[in-house]
N, C-alpha and C. Protein backbone atom coordinates (compact mmCIF):
# COMPACT_ATOMS: atom_id res chain seq x y z
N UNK A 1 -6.85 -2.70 -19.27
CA UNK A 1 -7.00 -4.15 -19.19
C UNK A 1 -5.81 -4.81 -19.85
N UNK A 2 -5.56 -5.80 -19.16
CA UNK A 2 -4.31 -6.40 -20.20
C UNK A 2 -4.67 -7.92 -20.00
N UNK A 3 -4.40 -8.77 -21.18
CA UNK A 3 -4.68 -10.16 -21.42
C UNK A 3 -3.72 -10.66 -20.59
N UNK A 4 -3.93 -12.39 -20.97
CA UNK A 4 -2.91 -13.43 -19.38
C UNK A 4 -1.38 -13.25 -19.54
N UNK A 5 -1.19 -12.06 -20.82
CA UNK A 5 0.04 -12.56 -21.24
C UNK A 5 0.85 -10.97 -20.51
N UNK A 6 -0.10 -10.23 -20.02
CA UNK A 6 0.38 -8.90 -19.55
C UNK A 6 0.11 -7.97 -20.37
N UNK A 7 -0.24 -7.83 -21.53
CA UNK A 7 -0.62 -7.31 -22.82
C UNK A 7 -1.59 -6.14 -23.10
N UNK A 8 -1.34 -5.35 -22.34
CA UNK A 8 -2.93 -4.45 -23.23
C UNK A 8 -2.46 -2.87 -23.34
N UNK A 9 -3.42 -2.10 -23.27
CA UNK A 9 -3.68 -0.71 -23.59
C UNK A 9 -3.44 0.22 -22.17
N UNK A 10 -2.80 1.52 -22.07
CA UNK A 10 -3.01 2.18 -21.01
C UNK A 10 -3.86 3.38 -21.34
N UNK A 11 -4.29 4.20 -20.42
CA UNK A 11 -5.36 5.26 -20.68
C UNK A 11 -5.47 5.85 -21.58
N UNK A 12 -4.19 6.19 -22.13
CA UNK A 12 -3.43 6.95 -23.16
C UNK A 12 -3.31 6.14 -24.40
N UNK A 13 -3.87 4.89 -24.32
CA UNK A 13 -4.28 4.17 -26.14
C UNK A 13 -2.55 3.98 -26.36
N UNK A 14 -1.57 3.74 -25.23
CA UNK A 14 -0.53 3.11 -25.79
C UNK A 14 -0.25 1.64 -25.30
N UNK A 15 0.39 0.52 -26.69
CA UNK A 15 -0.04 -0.45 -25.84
C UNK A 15 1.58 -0.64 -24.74
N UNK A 16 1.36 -1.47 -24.11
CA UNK A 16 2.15 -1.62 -22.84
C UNK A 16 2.17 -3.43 -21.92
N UNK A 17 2.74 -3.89 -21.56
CA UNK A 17 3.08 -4.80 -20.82
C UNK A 17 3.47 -4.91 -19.56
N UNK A 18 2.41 -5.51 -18.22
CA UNK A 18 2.88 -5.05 -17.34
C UNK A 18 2.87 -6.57 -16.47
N UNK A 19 3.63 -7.58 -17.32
CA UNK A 19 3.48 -9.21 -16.57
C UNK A 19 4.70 -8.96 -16.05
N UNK A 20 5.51 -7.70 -15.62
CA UNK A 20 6.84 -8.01 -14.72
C UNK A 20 6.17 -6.94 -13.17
N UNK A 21 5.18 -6.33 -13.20
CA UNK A 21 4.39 -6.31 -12.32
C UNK A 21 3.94 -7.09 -11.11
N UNK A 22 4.10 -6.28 -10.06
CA UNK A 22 3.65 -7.30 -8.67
C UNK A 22 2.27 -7.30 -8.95
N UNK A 23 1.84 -6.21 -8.99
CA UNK A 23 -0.02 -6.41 -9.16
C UNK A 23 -0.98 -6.58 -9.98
N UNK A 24 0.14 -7.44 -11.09
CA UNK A 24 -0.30 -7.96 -12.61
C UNK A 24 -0.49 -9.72 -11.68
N UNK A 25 0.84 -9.99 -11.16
CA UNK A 25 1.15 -11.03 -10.58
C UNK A 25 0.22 -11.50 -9.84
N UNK A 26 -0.49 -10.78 -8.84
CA UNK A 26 -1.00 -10.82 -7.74
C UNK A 26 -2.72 -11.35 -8.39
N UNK A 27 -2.87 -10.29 -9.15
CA UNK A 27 -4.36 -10.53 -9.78
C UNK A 27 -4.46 -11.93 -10.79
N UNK A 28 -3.31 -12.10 -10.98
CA UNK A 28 -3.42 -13.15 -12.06
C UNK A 28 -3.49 -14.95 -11.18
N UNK A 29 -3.24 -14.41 -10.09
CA UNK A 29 -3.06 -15.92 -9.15
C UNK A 29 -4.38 -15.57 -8.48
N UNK A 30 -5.55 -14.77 -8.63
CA UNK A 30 -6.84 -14.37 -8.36
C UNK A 30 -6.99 -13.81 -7.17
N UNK A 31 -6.19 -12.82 -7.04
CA UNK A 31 -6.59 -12.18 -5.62
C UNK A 31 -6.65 -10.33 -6.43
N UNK A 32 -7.47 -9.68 -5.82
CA UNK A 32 -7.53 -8.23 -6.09
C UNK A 32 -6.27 -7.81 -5.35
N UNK A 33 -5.52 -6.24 -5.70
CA UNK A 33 -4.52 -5.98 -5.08
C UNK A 33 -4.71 -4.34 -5.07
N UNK A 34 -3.86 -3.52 -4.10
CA UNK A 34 -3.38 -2.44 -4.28
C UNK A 34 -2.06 -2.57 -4.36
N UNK A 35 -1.53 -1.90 -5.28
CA UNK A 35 0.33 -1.84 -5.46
C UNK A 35 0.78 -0.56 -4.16
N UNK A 36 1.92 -1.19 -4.07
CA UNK A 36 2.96 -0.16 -3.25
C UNK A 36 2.85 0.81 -4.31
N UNK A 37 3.42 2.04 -4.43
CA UNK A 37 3.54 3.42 -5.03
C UNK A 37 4.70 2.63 -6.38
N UNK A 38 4.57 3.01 -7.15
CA UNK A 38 5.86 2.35 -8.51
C UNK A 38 5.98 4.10 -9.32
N UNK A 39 6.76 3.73 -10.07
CA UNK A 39 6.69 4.93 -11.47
C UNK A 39 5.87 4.23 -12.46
N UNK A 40 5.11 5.15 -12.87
CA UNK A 40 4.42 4.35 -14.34
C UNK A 40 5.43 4.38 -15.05
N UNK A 41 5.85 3.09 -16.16
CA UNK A 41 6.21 3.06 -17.31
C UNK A 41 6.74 4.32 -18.29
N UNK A 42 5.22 4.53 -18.85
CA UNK A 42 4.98 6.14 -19.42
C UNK A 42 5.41 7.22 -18.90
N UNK A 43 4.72 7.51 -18.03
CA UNK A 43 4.80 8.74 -17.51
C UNK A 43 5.46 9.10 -16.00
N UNK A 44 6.45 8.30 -15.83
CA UNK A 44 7.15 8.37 -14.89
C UNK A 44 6.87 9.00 -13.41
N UNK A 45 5.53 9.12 -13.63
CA UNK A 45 4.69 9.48 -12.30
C UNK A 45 4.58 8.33 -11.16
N UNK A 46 4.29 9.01 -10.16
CA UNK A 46 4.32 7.76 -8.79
C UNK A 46 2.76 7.74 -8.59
N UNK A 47 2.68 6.13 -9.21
CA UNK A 47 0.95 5.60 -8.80
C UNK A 47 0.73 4.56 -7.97
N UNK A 48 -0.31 4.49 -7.67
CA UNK A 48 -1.02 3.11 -6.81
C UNK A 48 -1.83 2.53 -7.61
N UNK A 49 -1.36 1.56 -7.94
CA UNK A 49 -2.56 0.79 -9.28
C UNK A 49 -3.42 0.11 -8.21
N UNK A 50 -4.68 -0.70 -8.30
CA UNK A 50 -5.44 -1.30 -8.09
C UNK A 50 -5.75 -2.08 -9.02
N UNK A 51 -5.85 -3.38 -8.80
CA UNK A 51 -5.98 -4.74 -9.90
C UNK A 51 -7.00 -5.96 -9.52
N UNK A 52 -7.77 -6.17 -10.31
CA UNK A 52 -9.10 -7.26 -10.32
C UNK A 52 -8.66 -8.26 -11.33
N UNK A 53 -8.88 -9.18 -10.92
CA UNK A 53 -9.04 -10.27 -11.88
C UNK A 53 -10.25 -10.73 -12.79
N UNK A 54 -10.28 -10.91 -14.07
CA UNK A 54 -11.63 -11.01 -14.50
C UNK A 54 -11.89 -12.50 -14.87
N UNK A 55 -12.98 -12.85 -14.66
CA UNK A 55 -12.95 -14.74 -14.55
C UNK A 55 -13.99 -14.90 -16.21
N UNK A 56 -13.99 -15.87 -16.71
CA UNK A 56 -14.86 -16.55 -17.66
C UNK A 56 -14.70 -17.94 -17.49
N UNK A 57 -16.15 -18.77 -16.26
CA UNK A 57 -16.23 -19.95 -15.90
C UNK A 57 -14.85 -19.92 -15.25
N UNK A 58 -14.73 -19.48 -14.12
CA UNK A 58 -13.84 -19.92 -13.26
C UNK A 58 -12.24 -19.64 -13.78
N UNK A 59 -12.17 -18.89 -14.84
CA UNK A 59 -10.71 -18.75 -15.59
C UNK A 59 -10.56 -17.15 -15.38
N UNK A 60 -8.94 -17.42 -15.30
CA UNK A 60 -8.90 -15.84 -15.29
C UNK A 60 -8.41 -15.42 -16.73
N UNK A 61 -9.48 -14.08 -17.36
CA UNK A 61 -9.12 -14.43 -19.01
C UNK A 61 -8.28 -12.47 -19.27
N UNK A 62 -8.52 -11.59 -18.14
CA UNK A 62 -8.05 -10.48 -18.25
C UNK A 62 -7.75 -10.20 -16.46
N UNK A 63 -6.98 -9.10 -16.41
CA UNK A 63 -6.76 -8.41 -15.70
C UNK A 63 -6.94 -6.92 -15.99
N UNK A 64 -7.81 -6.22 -14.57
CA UNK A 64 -8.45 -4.91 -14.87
C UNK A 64 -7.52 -4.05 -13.99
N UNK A 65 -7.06 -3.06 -13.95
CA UNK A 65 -6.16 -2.42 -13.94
C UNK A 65 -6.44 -0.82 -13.75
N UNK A 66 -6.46 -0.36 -12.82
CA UNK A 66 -6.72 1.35 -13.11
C UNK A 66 -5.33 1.82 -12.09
N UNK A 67 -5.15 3.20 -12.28
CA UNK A 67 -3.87 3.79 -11.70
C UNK A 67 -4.08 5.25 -11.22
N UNK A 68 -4.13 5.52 -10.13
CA UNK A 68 -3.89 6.56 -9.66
C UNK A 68 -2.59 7.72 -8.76
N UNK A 69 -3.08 8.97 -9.39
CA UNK A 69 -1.65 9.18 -8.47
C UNK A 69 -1.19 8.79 -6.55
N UNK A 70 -0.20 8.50 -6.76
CA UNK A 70 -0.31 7.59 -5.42
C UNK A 70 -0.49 9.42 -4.32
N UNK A 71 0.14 10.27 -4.46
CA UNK A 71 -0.60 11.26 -3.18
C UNK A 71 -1.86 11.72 -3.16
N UNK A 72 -3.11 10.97 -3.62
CA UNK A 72 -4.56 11.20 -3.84
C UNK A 72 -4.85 10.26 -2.32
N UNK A 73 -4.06 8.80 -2.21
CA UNK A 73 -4.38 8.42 -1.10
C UNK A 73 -4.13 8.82 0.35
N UNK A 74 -2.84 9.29 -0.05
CA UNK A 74 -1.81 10.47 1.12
C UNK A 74 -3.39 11.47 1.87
N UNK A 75 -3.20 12.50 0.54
CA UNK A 75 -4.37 13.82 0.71
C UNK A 75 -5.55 12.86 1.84
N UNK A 76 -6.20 11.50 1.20
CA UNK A 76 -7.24 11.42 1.73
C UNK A 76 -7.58 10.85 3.40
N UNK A 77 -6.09 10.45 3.22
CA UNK A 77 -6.20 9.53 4.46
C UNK A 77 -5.68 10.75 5.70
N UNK A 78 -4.74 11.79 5.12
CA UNK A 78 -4.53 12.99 5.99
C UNK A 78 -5.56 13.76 6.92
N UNK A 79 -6.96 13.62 5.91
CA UNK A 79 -7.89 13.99 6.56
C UNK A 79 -8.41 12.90 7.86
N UNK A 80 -8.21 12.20 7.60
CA UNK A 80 -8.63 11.04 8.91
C UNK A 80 -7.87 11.77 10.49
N UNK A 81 -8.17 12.16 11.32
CA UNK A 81 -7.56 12.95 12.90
C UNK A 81 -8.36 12.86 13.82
N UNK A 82 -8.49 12.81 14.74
CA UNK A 82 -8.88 12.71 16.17
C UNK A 82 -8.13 14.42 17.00
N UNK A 83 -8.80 14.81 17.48
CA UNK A 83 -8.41 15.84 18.54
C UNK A 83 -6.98 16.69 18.01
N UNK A 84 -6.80 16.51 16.78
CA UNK A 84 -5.32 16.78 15.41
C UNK A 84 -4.04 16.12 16.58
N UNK A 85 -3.97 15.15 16.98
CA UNK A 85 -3.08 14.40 17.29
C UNK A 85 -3.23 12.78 17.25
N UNK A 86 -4.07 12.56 16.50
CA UNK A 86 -4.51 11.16 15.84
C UNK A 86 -3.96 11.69 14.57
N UNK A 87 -2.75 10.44 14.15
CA UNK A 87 -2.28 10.70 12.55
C UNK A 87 -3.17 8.93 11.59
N UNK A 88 -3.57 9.35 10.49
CA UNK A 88 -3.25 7.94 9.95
C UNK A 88 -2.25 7.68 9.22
N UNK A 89 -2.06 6.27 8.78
CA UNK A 89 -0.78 5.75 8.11
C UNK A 89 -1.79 4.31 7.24
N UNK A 90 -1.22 4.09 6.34
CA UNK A 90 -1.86 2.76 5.34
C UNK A 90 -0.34 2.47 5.07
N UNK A 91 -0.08 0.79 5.22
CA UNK A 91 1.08 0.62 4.86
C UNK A 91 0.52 -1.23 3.91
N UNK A 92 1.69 -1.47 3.43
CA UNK A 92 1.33 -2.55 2.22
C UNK A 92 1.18 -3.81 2.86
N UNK A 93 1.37 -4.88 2.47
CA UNK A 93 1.43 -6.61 2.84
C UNK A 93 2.86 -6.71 3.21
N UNK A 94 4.01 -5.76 2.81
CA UNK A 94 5.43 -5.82 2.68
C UNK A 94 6.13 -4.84 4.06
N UNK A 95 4.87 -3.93 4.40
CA UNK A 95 5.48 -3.04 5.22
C UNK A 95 5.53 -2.12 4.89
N UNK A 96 5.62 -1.68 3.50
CA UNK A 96 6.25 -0.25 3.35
C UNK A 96 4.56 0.41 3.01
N UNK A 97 5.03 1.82 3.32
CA UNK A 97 4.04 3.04 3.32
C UNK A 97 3.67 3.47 1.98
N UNK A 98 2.32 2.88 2.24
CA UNK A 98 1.46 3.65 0.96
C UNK A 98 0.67 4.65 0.96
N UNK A 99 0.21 4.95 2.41
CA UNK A 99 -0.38 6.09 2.59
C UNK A 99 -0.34 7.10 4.07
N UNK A 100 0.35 8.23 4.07
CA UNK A 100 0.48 8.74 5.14
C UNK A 100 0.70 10.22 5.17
N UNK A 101 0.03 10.62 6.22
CA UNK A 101 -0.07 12.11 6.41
C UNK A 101 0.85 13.02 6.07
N UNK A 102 2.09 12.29 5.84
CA UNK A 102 3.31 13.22 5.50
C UNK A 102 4.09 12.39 4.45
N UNK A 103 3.11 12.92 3.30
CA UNK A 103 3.63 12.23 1.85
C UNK A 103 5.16 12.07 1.46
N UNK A 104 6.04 12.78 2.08
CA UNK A 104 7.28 12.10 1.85
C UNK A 104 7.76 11.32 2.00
N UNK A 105 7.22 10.25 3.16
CA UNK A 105 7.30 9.03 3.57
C UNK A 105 7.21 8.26 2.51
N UNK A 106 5.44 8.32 1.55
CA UNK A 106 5.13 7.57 0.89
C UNK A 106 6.07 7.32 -0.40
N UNK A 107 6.96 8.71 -0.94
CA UNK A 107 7.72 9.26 -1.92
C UNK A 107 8.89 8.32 -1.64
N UNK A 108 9.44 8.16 -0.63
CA UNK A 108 10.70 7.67 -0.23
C UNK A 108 10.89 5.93 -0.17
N UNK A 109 9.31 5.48 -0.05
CA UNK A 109 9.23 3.77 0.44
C UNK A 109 9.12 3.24 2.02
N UNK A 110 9.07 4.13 2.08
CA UNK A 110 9.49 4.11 4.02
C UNK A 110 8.89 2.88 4.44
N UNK A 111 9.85 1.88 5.13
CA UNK A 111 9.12 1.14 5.50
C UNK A 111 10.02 0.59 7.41
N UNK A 112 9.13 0.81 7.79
CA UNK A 112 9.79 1.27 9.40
C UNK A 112 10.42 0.27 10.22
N UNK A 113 9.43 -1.20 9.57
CA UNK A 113 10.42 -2.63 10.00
C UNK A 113 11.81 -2.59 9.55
N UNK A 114 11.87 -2.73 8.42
CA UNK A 114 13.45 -2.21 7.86
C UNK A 114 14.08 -1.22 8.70
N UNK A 115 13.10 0.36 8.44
CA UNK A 115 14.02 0.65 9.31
C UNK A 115 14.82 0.81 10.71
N UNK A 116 14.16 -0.04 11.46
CA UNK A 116 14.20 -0.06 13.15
C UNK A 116 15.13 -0.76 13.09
N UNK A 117 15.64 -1.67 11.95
CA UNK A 117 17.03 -2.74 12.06
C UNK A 117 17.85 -1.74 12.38
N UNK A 118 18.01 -0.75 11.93
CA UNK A 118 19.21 -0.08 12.02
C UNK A 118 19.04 1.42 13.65
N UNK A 119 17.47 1.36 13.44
CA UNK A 119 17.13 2.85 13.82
C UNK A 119 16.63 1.94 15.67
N UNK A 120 17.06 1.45 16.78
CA UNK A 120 16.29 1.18 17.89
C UNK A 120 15.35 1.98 18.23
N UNK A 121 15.39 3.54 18.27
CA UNK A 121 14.13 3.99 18.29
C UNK A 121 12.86 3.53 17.89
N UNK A 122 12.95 2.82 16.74
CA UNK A 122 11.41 3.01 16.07
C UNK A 122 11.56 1.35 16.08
N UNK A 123 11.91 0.36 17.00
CA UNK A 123 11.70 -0.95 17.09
C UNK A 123 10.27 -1.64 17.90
N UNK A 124 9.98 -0.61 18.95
CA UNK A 124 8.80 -0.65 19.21
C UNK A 124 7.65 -0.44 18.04
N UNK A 125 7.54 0.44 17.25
CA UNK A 125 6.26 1.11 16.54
C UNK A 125 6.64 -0.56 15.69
N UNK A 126 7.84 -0.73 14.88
CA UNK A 126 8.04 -1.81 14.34
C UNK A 126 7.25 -3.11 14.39
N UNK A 127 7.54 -3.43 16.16
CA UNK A 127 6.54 -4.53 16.07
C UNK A 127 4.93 -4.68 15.94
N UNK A 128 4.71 -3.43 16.17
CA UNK A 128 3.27 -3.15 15.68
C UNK A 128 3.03 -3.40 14.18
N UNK A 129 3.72 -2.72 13.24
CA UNK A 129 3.84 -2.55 11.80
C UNK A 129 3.73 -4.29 11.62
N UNK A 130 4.96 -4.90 12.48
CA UNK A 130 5.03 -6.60 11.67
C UNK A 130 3.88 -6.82 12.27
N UNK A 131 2.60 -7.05 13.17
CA UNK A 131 1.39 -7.23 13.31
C UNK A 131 0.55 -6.70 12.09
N UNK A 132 0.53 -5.45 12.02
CA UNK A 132 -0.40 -5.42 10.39
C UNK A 132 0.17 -5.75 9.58
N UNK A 133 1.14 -5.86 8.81
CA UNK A 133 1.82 -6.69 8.03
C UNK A 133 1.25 -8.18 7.30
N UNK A 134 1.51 -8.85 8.90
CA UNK A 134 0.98 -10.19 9.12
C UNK A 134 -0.73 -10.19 8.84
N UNK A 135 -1.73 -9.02 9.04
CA UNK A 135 -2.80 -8.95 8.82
C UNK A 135 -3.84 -9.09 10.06
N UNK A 136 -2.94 -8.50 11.06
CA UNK A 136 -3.94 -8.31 12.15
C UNK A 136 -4.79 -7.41 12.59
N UNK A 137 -5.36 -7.57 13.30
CA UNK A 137 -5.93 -6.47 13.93
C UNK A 137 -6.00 -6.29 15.86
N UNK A 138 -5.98 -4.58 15.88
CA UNK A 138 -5.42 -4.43 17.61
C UNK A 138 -4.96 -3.39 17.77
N UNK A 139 -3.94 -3.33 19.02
CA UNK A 139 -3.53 -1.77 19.44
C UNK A 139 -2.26 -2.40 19.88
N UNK A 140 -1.67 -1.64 20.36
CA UNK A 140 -0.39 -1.24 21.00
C UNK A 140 0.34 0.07 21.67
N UNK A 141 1.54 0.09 22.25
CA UNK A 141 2.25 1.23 22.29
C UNK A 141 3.81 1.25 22.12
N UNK A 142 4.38 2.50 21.91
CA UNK A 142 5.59 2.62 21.19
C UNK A 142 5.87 4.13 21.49
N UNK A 143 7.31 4.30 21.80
CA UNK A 143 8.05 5.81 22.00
C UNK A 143 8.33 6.23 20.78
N UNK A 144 8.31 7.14 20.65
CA UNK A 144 8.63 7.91 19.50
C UNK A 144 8.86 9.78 20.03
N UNK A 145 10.00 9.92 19.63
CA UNK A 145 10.70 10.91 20.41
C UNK A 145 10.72 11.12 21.82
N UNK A 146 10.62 10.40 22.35
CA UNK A 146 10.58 10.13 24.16
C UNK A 146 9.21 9.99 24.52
N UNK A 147 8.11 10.20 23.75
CA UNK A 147 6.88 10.20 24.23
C UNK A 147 5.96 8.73 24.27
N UNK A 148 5.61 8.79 24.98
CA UNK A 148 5.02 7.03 24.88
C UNK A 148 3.20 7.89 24.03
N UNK A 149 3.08 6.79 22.82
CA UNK A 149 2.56 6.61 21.83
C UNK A 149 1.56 5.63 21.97
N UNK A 150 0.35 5.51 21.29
CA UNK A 150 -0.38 4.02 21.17
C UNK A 150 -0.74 4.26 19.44
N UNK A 151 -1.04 3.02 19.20
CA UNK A 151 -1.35 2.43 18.16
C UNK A 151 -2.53 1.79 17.67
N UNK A 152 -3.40 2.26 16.68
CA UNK A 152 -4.78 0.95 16.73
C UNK A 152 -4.34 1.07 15.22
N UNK A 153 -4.59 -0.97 15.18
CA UNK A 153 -4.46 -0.97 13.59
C UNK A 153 -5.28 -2.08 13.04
N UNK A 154 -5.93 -1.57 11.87
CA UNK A 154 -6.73 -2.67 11.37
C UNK A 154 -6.76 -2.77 9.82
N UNK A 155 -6.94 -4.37 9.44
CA UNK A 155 -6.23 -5.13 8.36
C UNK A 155 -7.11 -4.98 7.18
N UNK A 156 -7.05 -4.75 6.17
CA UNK A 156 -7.87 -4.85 4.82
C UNK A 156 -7.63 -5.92 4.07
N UNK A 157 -7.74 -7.41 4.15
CA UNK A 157 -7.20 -8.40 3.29
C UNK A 157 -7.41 -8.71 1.79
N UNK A 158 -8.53 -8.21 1.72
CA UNK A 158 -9.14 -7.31 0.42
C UNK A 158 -8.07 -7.19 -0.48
N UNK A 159 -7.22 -6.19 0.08
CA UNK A 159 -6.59 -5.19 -0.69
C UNK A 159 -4.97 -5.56 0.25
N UNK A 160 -4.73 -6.18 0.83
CA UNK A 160 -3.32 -6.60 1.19
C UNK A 160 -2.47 -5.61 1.94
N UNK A 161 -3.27 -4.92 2.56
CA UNK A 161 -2.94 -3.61 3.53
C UNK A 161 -3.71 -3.25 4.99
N UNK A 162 -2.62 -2.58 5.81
CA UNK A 162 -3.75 -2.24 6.60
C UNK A 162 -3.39 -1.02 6.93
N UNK A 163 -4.17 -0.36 8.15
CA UNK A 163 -4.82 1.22 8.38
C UNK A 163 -4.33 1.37 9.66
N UNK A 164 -3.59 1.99 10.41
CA UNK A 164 -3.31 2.67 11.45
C UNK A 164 -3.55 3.85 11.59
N UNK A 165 -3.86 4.00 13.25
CA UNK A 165 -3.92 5.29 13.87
C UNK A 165 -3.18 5.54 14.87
N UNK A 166 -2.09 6.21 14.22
CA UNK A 166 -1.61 6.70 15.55
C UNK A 166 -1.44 7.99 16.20
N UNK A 167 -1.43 8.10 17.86
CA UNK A 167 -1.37 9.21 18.41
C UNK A 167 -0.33 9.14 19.54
C-alpha cells in the first residue's frame, strides 16, 4: 500500500516510493490498472503490478498495490488454444505485450503498432492491435508469413487491456 504521496512498504517490509509510476498514476486519478511488465525497484525482476484505489467518502486516501512476476500471465494465457493453432496474446492500453504465448515478446516490450512502422509485414495484424488498443471489440484478418490469419479481440476496460486470439 502506499499513501497519496507514493509512500509505503513493499512485501519485503522495505519502505519504497512508487509516485513516478504509471500505475501509481493511474490508480490515483481512480481508475484500477494492470502495468505493462517494468523491473521492480528492489529486485530487479520483471512484474505486472495491479493497482486499486482505496476511497474514504469519495477520497482517494491509499493506493493498493500487489506485483507479480510478469511470466505467470505469459504461462497462463499460453494455455488458452483452440485445435493448438489458436494462440492468445494480452496486450496493454499502449499496445505493447503483456501477455503472450511466447514470453520473449513480453521480455522485449513488443509492441507490433510500432513495429509495422518499420516492419509492412505486420501492418495488417497492426491495425487490428490499434482497434484493441482503442478498446474495442471484433475480428479481423492479417498475413503473417504469407498465410492469411484472422483475429478475434476483446477489450477489458477494467484493467486497460485487451485479449486476442489469434490463428
Amino acid at each position: 500500500m502506499a499513501d497519496k504521496s507514493g509512500n509505503g512498504l513493499n512485501s519485503g517490509g522495505q519502505t519504497v516510493n512508487i509516485s513516478d509510476r504509471d500505475y501509481f498514476k493511474t490508480a490515483m486519478s481512480g481508475t484500477s490498472t494492470v502495468s505493462s511488465p517494468l523491473t521492480d525497484k528492489t529486485t530487479k525482476k520483471t512484474l505486472m503490478t495491479y493497482s486499486a484505489p482505496i476511497k474514504n467518502n469519495d477520497q482517494i486516501v491509499w493506493v493498493l498495490s500487489f506485483a507479480r512476476d510478469a511470466k505467470e500471465v505469459s504461462d497462463k494465457i499460453s494455455t488458452i488454444t483452440f485445435r493448438k493453432t489458436v494462440k492468445t496474446c494480452l496486450i496493454d492500453g499502449n499496445g505493447t505485450t503483456i501477455g503472450h504465448y511466447d514470453y520473449k515478446r513480453v521480455q522485449e516490450g513488443e509492441n507490433v503498432i510500432e513495429i509495422a512502422k518499420t516492419n509492412t509485414e505486420l501492418s495488417e495484424l497492426a491495425k487490428n492491435f490499434e482497434k484493441m488498443k482503442a478498446g474495442e471489440n471484433g475480428y479481423g484478418e492479417y498475413k503473417f508469413n504469407g498465410d492469411k490469419r484472422v483475429i478475434s479481440y476483446y477489450s477489458i476496460p477494467e484493467l486497460n487491456c485487451s485479449v486476442g486470439l489469434m490463428g
